[in-house]
N, C-alpha and C. Protein backbone atom coordinates (compact mmCIF):
# COMPACT_ATOMS: atom_id res chain seq x y z
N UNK A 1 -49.10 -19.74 -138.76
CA UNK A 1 -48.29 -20.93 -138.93
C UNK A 1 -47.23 -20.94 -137.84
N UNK A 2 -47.40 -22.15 -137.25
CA UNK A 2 -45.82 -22.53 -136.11
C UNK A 2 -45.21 -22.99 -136.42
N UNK A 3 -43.86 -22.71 -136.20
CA UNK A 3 -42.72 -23.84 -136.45
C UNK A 3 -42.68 -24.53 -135.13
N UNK A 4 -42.04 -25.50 -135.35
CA UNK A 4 -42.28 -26.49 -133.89
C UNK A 4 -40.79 -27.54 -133.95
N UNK A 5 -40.43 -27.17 -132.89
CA UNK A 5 -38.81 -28.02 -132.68
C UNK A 5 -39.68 -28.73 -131.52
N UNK A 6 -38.55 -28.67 -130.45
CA UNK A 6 -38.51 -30.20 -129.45
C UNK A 6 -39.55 -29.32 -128.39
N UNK A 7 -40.55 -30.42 -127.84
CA UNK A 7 -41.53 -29.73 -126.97
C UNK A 7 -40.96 -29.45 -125.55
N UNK A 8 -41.62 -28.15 -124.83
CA UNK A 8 -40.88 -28.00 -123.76
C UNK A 8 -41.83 -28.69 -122.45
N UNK A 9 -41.48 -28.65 -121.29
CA UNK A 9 -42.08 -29.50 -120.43
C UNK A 9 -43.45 -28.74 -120.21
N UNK A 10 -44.17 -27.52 -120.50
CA UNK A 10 -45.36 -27.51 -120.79
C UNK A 10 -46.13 -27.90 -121.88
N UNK A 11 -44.96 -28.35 -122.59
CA UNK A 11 -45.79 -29.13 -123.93
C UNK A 11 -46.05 -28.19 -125.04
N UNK A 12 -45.28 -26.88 -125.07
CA UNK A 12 -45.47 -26.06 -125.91
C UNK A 12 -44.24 -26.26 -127.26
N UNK A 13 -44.20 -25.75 -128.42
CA UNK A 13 -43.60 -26.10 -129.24
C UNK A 13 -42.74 -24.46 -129.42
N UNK A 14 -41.33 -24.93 -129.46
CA UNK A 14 -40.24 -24.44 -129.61
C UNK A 14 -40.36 -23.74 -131.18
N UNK A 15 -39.88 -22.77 -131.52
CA UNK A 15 -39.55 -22.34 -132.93
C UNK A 15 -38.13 -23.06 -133.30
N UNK A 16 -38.18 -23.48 -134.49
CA UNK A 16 -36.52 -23.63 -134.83
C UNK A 16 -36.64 -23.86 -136.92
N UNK A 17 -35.20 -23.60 -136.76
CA UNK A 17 -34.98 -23.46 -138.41
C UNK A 17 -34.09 -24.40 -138.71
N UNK A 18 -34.67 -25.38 -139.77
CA UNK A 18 -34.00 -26.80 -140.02
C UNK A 18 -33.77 -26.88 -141.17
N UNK A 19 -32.77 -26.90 -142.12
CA UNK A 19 -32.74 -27.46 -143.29
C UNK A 19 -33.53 -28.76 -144.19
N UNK A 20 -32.60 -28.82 -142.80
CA UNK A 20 -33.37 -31.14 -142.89
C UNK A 20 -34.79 -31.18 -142.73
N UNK A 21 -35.00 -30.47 -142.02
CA UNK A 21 -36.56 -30.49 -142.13
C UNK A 21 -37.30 -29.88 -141.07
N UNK A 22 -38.17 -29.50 -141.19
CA UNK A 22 -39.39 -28.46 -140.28
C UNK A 22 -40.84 -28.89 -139.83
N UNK A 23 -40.92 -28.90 -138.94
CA UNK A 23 -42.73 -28.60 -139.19
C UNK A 23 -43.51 -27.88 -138.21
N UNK A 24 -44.70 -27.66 -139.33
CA UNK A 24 -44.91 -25.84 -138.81
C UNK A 24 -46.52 -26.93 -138.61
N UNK A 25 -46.92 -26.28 -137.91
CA UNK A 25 -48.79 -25.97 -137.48
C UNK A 25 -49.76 -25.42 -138.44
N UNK A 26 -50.20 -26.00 -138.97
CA UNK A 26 -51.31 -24.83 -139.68
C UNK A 26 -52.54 -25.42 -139.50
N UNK A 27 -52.50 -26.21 -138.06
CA UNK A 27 -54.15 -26.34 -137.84
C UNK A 27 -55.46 -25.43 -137.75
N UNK A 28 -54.65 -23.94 -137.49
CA UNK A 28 -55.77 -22.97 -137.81
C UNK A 28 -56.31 -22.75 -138.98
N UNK A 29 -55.37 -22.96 -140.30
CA UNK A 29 -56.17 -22.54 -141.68
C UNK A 29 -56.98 -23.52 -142.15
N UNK A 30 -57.73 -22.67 -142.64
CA UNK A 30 -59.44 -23.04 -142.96
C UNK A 30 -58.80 -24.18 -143.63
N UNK A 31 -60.15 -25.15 -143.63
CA UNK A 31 -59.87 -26.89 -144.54
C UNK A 31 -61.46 -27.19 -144.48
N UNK A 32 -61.40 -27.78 -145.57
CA UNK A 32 -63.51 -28.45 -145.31
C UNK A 32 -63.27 -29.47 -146.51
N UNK A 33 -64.57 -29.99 -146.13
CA UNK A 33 -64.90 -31.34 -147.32
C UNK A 33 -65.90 -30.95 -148.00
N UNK A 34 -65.72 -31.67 -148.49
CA UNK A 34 -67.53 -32.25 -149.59
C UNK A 34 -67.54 -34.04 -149.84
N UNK A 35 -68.86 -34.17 -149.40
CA UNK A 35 -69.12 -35.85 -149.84
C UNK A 35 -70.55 -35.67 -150.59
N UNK A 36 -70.33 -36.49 -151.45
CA UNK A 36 -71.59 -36.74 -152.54
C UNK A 36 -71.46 -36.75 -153.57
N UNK A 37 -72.44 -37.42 -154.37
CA UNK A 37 -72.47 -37.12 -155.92
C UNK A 37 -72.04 -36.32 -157.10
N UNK A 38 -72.38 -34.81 -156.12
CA UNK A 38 -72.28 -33.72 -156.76
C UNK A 38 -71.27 -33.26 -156.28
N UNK A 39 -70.72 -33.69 -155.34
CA UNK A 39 -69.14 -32.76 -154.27
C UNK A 39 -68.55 -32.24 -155.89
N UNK A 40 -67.84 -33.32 -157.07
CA UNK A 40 -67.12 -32.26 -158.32
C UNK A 40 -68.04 -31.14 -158.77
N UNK A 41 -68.64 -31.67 -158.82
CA UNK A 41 -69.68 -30.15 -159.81
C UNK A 41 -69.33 -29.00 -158.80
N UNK A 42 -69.82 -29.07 -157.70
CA UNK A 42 -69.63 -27.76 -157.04
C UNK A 42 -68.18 -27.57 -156.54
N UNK A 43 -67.62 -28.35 -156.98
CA UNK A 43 -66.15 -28.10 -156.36
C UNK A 43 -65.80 -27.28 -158.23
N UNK A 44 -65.98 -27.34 -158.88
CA UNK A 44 -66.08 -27.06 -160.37
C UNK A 44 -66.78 -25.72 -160.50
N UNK A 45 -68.04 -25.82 -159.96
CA UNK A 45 -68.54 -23.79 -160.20
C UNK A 45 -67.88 -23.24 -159.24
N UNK A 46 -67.17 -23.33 -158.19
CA UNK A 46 -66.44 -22.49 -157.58
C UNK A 46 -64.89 -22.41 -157.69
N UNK A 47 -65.08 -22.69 -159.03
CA UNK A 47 -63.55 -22.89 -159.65
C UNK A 47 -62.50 -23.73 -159.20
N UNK A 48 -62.69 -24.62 -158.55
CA UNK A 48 -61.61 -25.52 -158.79
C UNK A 48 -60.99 -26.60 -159.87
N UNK A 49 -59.77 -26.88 -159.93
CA UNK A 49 -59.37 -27.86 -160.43
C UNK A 49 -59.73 -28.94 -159.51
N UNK A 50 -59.38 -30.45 -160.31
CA UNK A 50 -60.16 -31.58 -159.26
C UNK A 50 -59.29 -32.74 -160.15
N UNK A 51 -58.51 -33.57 -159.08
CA UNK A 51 -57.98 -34.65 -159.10
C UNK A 51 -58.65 -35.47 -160.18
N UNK A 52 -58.01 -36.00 -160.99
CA UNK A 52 -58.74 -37.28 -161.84
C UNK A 52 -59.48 -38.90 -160.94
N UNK A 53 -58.85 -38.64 -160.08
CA UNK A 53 -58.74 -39.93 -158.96
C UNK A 53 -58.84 -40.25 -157.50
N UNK A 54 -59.03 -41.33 -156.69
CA UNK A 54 -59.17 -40.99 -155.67
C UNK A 54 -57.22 -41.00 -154.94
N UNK A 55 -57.24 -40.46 -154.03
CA UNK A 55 -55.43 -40.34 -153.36
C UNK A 55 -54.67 -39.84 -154.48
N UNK A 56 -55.34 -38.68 -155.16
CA UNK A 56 -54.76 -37.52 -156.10
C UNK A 56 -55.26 -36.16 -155.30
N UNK A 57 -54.54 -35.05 -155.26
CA UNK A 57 -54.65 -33.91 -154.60
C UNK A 57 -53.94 -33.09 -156.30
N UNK A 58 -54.73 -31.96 -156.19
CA UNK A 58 -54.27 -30.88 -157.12
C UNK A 58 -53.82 -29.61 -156.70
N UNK A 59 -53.03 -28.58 -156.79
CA UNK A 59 -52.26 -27.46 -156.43
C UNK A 59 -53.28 -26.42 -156.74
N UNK A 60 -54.00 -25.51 -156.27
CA UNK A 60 -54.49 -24.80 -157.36
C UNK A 60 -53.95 -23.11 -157.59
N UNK A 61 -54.38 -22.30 -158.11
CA UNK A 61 -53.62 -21.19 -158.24
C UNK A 61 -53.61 -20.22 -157.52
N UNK A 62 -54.02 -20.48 -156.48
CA UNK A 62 -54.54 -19.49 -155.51
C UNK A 62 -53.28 -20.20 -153.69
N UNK A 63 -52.60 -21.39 -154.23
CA UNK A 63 -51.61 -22.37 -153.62
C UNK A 63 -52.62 -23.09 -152.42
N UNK A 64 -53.84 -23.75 -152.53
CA UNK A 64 -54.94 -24.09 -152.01
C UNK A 64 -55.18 -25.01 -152.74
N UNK A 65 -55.60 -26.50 -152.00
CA UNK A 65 -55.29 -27.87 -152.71
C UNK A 65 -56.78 -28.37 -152.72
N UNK A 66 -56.85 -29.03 -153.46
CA UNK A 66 -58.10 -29.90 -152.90
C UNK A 66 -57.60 -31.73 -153.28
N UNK A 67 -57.84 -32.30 -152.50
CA UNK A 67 -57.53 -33.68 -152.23
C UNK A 67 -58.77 -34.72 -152.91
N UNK A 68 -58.58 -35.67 -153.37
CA UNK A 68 -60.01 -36.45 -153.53
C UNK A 68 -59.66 -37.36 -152.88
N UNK A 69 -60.66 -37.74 -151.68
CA UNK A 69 -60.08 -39.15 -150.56
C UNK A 69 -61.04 -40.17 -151.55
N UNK A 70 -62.32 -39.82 -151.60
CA UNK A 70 -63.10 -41.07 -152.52
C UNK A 70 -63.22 -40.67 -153.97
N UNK A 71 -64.36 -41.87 -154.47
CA UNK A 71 -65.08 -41.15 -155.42
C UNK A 71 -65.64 -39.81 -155.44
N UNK A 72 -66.22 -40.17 -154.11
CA UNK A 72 -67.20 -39.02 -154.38
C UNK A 72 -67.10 -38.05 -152.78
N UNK A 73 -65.87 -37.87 -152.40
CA UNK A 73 -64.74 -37.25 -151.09
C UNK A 73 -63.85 -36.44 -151.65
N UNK A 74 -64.10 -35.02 -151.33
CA UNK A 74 -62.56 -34.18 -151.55
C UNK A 74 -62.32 -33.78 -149.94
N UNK A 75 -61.43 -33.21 -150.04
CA UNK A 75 -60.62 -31.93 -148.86
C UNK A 75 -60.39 -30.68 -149.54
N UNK A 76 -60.50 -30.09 -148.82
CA UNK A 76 -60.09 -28.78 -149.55
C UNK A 76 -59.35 -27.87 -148.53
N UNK A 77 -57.79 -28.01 -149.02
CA UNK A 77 -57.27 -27.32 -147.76
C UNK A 77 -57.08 -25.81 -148.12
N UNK A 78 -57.18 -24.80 -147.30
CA UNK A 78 -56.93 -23.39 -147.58
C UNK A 78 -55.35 -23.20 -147.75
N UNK A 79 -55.13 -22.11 -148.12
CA UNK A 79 -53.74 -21.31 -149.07
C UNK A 79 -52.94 -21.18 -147.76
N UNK A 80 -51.85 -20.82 -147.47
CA UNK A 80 -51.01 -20.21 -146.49
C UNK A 80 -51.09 -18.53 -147.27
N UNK A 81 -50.72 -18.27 -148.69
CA UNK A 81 -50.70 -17.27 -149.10
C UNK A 81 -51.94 -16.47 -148.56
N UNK A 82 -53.35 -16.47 -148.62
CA UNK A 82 -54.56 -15.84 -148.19
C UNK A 82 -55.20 -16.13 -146.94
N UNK A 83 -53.69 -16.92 -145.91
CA UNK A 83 -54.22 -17.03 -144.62
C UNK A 83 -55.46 -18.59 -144.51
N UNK A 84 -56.17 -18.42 -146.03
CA UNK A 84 -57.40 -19.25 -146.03
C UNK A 84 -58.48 -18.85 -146.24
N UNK A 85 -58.17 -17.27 -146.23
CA UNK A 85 -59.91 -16.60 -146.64
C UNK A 85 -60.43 -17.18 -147.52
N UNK A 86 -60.23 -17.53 -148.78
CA UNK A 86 -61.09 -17.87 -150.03
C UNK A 86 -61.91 -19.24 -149.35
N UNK A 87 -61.10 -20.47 -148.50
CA UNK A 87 -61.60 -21.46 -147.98
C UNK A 87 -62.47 -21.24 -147.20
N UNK A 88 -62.24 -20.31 -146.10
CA UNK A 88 -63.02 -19.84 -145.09
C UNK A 88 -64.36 -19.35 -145.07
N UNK A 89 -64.30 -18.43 -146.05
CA UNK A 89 -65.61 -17.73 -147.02
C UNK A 89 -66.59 -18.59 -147.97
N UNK A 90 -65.95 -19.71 -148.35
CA UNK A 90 -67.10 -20.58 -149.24
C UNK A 90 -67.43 -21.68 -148.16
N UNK A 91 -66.74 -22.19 -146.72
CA UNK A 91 -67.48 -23.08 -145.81
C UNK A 91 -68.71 -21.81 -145.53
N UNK A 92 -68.22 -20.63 -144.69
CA UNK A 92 -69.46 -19.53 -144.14
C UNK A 92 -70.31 -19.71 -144.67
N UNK A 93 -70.64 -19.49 -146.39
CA UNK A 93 -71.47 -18.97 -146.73
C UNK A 93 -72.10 -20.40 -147.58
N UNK A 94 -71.94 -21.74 -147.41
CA UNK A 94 -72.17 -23.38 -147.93
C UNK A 94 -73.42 -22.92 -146.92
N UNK A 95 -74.66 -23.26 -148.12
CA UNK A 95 -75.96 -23.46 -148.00
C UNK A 95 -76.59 -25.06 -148.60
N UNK A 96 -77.31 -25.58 -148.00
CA UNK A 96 -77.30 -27.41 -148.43
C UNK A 96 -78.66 -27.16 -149.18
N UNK A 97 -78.75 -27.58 -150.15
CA UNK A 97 -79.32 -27.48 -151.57
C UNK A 97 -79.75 -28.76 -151.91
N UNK A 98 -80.81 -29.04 -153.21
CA UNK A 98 -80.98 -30.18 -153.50
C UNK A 98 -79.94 -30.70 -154.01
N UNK A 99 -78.46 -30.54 -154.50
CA UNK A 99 -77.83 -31.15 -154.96
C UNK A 99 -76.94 -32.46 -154.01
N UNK A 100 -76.52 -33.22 -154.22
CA UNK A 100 -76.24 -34.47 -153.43
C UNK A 100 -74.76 -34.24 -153.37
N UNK A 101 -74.56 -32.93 -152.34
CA UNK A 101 -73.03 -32.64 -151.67
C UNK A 101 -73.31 -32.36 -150.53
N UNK A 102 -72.34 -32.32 -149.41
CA UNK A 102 -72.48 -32.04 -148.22
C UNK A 102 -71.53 -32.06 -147.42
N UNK A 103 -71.50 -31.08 -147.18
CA UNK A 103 -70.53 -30.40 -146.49
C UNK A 103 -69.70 -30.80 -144.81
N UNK A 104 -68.75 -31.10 -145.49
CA UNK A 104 -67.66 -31.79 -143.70
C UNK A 104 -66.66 -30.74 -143.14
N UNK A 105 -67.61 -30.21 -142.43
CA UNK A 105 -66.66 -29.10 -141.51
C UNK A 105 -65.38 -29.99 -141.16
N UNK A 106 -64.02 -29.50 -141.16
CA UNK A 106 -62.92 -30.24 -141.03
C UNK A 106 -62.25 -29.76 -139.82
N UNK A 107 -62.38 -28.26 -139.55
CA UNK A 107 -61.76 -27.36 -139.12
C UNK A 107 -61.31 -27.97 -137.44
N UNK A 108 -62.37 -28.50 -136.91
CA UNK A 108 -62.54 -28.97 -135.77
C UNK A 108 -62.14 -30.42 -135.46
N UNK A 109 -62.40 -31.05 -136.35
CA UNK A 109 -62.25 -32.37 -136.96
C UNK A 109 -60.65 -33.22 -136.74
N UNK A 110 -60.26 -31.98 -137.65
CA UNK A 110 -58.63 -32.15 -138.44
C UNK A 110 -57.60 -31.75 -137.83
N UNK A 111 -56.39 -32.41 -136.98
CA UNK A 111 -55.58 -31.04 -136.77
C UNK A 111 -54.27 -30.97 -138.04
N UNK A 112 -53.76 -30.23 -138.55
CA UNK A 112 -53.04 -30.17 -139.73
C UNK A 112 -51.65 -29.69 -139.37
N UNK A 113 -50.42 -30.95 -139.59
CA UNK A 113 -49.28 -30.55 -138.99
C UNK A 113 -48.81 -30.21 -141.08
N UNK A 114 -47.34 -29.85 -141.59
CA UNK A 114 -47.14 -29.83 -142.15
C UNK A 114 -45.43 -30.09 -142.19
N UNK A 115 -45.17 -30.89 -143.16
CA UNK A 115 -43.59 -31.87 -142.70
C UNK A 115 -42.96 -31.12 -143.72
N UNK A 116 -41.89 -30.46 -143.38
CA UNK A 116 -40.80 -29.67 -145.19
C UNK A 116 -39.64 -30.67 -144.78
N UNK A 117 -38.94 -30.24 -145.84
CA UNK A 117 -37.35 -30.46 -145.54
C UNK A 117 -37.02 -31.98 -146.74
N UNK A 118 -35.86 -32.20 -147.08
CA UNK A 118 -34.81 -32.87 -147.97
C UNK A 118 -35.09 -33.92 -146.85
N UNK A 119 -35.19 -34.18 -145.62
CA UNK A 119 -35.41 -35.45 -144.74
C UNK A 119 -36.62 -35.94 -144.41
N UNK A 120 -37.91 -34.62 -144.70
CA UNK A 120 -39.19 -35.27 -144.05
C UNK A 120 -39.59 -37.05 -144.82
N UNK A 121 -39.26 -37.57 -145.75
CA UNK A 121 -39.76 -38.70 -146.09
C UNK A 121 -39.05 -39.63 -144.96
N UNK A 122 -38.05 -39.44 -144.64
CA UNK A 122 -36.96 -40.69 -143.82
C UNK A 122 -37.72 -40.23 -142.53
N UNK A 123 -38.28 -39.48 -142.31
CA UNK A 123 -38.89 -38.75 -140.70
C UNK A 123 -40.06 -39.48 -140.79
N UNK A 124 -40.68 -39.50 -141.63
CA UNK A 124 -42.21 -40.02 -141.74
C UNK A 124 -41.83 -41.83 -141.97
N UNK A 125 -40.85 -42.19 -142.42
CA UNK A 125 -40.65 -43.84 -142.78
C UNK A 125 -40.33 -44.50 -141.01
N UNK A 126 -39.87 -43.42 -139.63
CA UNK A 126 -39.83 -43.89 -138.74
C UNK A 126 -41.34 -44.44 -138.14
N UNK A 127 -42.59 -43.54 -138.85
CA UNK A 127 -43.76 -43.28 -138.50
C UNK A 127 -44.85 -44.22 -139.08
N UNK A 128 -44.75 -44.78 -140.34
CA UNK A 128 -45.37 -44.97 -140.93
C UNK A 128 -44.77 -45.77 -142.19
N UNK A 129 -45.80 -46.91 -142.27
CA UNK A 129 -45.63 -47.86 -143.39
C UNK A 129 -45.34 -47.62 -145.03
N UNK A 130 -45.88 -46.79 -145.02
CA UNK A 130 -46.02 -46.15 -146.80
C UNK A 130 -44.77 -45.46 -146.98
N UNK A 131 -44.56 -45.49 -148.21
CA UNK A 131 -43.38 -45.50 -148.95
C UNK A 131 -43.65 -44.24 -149.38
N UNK A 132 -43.02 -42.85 -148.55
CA UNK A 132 -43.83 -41.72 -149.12
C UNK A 132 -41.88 -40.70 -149.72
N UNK A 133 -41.07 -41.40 -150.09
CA UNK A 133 -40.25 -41.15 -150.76
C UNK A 133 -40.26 -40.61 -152.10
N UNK A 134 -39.89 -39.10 -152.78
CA UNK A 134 -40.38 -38.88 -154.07
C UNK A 134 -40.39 -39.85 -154.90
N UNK A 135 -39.82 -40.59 -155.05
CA UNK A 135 -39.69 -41.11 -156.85
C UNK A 135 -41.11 -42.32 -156.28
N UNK A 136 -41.49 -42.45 -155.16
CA UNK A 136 -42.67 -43.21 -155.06
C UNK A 136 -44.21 -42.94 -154.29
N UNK A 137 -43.86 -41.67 -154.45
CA UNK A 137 -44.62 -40.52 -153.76
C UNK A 137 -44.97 -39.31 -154.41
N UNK A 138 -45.12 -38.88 -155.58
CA UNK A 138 -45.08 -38.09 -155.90
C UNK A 138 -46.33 -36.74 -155.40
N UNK A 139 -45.18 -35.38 -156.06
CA UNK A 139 -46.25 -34.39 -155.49
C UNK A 139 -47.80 -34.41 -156.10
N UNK A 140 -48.91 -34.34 -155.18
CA UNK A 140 -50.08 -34.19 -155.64
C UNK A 140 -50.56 -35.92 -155.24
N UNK A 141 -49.65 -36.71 -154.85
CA UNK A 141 -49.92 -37.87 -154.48
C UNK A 141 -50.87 -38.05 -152.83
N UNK A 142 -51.75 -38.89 -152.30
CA UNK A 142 -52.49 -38.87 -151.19
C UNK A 142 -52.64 -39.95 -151.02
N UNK A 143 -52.30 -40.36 -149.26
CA UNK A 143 -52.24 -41.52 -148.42
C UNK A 143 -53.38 -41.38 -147.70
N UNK A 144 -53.97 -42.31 -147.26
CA UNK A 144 -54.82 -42.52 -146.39
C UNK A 144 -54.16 -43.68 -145.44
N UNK A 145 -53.21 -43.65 -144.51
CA UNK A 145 -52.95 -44.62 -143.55
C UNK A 145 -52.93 -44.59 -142.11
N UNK A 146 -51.84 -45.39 -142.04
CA UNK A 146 -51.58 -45.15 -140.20
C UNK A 146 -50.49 -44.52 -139.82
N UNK A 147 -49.75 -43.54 -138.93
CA UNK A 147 -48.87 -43.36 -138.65
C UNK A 147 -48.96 -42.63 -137.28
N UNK A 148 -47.81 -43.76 -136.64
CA UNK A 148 -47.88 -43.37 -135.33
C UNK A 148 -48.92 -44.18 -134.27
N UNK A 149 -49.81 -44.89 -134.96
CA UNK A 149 -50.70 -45.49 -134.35
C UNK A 149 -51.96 -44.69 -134.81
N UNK A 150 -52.14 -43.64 -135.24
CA UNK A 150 -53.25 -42.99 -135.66
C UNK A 150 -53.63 -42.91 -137.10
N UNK A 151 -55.06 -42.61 -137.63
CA UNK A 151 -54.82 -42.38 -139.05
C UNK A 151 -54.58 -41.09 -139.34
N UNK A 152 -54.29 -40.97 -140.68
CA UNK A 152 -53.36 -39.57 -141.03
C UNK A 152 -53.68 -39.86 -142.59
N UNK A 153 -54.29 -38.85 -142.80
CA UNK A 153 -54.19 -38.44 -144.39
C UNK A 153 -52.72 -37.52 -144.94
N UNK A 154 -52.22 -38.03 -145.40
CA UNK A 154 -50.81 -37.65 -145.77
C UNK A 154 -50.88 -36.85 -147.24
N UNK A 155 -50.71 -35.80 -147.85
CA UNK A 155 -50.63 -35.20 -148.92
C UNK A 155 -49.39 -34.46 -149.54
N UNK A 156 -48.99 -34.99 -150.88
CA UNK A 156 -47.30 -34.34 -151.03
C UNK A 156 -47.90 -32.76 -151.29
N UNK A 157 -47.23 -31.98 -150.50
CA UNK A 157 -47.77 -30.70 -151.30
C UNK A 157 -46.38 -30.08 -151.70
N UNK A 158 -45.40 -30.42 -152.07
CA UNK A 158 -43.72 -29.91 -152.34
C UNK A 158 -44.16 -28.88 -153.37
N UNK A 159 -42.92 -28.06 -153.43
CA UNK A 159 -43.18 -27.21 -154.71
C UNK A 159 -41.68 -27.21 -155.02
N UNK A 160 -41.83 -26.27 -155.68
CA UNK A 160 -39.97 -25.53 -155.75
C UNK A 160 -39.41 -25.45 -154.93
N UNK A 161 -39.67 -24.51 -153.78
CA UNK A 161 -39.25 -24.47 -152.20
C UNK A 161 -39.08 -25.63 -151.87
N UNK A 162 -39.48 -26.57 -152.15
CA UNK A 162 -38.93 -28.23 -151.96
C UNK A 162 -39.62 -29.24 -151.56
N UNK A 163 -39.49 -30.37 -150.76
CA UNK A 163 -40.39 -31.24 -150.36
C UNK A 163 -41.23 -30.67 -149.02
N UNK A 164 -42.13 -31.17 -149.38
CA UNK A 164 -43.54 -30.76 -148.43
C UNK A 164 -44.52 -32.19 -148.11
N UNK A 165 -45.02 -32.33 -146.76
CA UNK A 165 -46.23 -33.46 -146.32
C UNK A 165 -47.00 -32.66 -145.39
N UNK A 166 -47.84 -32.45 -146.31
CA UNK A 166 -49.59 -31.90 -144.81
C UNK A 166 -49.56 -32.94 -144.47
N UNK A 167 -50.09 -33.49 -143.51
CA UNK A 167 -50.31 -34.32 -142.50
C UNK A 167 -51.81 -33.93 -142.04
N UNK A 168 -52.76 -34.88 -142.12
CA UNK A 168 -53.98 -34.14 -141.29
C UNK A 168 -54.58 -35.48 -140.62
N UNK A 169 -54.89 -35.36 -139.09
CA UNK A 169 -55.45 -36.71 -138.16
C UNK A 169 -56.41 -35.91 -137.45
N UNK A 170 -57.13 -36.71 -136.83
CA UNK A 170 -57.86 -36.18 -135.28
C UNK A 170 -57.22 -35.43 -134.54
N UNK A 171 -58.31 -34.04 -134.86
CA UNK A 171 -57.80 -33.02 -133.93
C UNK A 171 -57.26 -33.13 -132.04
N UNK A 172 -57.91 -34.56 -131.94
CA UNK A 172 -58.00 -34.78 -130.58
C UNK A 172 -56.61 -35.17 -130.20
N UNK A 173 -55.80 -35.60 -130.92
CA UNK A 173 -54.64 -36.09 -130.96
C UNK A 173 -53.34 -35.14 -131.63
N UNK A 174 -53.50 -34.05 -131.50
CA UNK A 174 -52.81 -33.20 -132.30
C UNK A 174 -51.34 -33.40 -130.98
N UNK A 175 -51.12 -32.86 -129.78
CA UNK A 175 -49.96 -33.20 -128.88
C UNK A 175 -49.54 -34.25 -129.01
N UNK A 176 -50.15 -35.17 -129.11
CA UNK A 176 -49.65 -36.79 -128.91
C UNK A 176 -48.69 -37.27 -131.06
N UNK A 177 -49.78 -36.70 -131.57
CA UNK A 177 -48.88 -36.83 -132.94
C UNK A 177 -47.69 -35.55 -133.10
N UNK A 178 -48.20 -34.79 -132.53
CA UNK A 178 -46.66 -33.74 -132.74
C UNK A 178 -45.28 -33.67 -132.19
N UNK A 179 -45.83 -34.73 -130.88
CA UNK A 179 -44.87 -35.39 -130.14
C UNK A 179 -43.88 -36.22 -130.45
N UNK A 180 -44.76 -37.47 -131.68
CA UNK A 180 -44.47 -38.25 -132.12
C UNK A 180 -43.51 -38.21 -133.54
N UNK A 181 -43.92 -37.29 -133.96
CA UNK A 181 -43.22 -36.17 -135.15
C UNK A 181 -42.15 -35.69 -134.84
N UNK A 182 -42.23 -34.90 -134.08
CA UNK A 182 -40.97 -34.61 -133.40
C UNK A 182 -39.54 -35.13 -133.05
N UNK A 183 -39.95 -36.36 -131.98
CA UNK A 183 -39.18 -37.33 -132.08
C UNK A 183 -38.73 -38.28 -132.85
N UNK A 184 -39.48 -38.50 -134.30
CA UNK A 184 -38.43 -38.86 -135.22
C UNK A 184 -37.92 -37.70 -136.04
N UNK A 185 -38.08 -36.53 -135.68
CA UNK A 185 -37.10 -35.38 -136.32
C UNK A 185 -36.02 -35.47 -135.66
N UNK A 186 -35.64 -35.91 -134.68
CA UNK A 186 -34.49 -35.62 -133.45
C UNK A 186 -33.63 -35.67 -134.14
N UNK A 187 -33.24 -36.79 -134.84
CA UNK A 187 -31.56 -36.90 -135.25
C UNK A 187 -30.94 -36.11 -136.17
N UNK A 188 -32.38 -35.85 -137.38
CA UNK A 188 -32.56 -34.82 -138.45
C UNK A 188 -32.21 -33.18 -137.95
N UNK A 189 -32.75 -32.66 -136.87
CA UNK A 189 -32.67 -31.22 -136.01
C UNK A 189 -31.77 -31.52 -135.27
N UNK A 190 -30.73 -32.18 -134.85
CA UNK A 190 -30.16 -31.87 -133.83
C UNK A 190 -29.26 -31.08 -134.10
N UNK A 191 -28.64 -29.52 -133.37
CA UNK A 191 -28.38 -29.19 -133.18
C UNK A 191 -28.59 -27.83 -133.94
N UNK A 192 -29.59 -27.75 -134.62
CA UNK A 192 -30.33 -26.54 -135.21
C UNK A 192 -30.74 -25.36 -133.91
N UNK A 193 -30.74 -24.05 -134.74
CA UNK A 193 -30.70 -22.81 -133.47
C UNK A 193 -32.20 -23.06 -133.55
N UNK A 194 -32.50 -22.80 -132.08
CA UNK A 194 -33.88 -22.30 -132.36
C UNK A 194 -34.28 -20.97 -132.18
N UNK A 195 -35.42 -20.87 -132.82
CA UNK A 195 -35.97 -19.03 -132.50
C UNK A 195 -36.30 -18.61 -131.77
């Protein structure tokens, strides 16, 4: 996981520690889909919990979410706690079966920023249309919009530690949205140490 303040002129991301708000990288940890019929069932024998709905995400106990974008669409993002092994280990070893699921490598796909902080909603309202403010946002809540000009699946993942937004778009665009992120953190970070 990176933390990421203001980019430097190679375009690399700064460490820094923000109250107001942070965001770290975790485009490396494991993430995958399932689309189909059957995506719950097997999201179900391999123990998950599973959203009642579609743009519902669930916590699960292992701190590894799974998202439902459709009916019949999850995400499944890996833990920070296990790095992602448990995620990592059931894409490896996903064998395609007669059952009507199928598997969306994300890893490559997705790049996954992650927004903390008591300010990330006012950071993300510079970015984006949706009203992703708690009392109208709640945790376990999921956007599918635009922000920034790109789409972005938006997911509250807050806990105790406080407010939290995964963020996940086209990996192809990961500089250009972190850029963009960034710069509406400015007013929020300014003058935070960095690491």
């Amino acid at each position: 996981m990176t933390s990421l303040n203001t980019p430097t002129s190679s375009r690399r991301p700064v460490p820094v520690e923000a109250a107001a708000c942070s965001l770290s990288d975790l485009t490396e940890l494991p993430r995958y889909g399932l689309r189909g019929s059957d995506s719950a069932g097997c999201l179900l024998a391999l123990g998950y919990s599973l959203p009642e709905r579609p743009n519902q995400a669930v916590r699960q106990a292992d701190g590894s979410w799974v998202a439902r974008l459709s009916a019949t669409e999850y995400l499944v993002l890996g833990s920070d706690e296990d790095q992602g092994a448990r995620v990592a280990a059931q894409e490896a070893e996903w064998v395609q079966d007669e059952r009507r699921s199928y598997l969306l490598p994300r890893q490559d796909s997705h790049a996954w920023l992650q927004l903390s902080g008591v300010r990330c909603s006012a950071v993300m309202a510079k970015l984006c249309g949706v009203d992703l403010r708690a009392e109208a946002f709640a945790v376990g809540a999921v956007a599918q919009t635009s922000a920034a000009r790109i789409n972005v699946i938006v997911v509250n993942v807050g806990d105790e530690r406080g407010a939290a937004l995964a963020l996940l778009f086209d990996r192809a665009s990961l500089s250009y949205f972190t850029d963009a992120v960034l710069d509406a953190m400015a007013e929020f970070v300014a003058g935070a140490p960095a690491g």
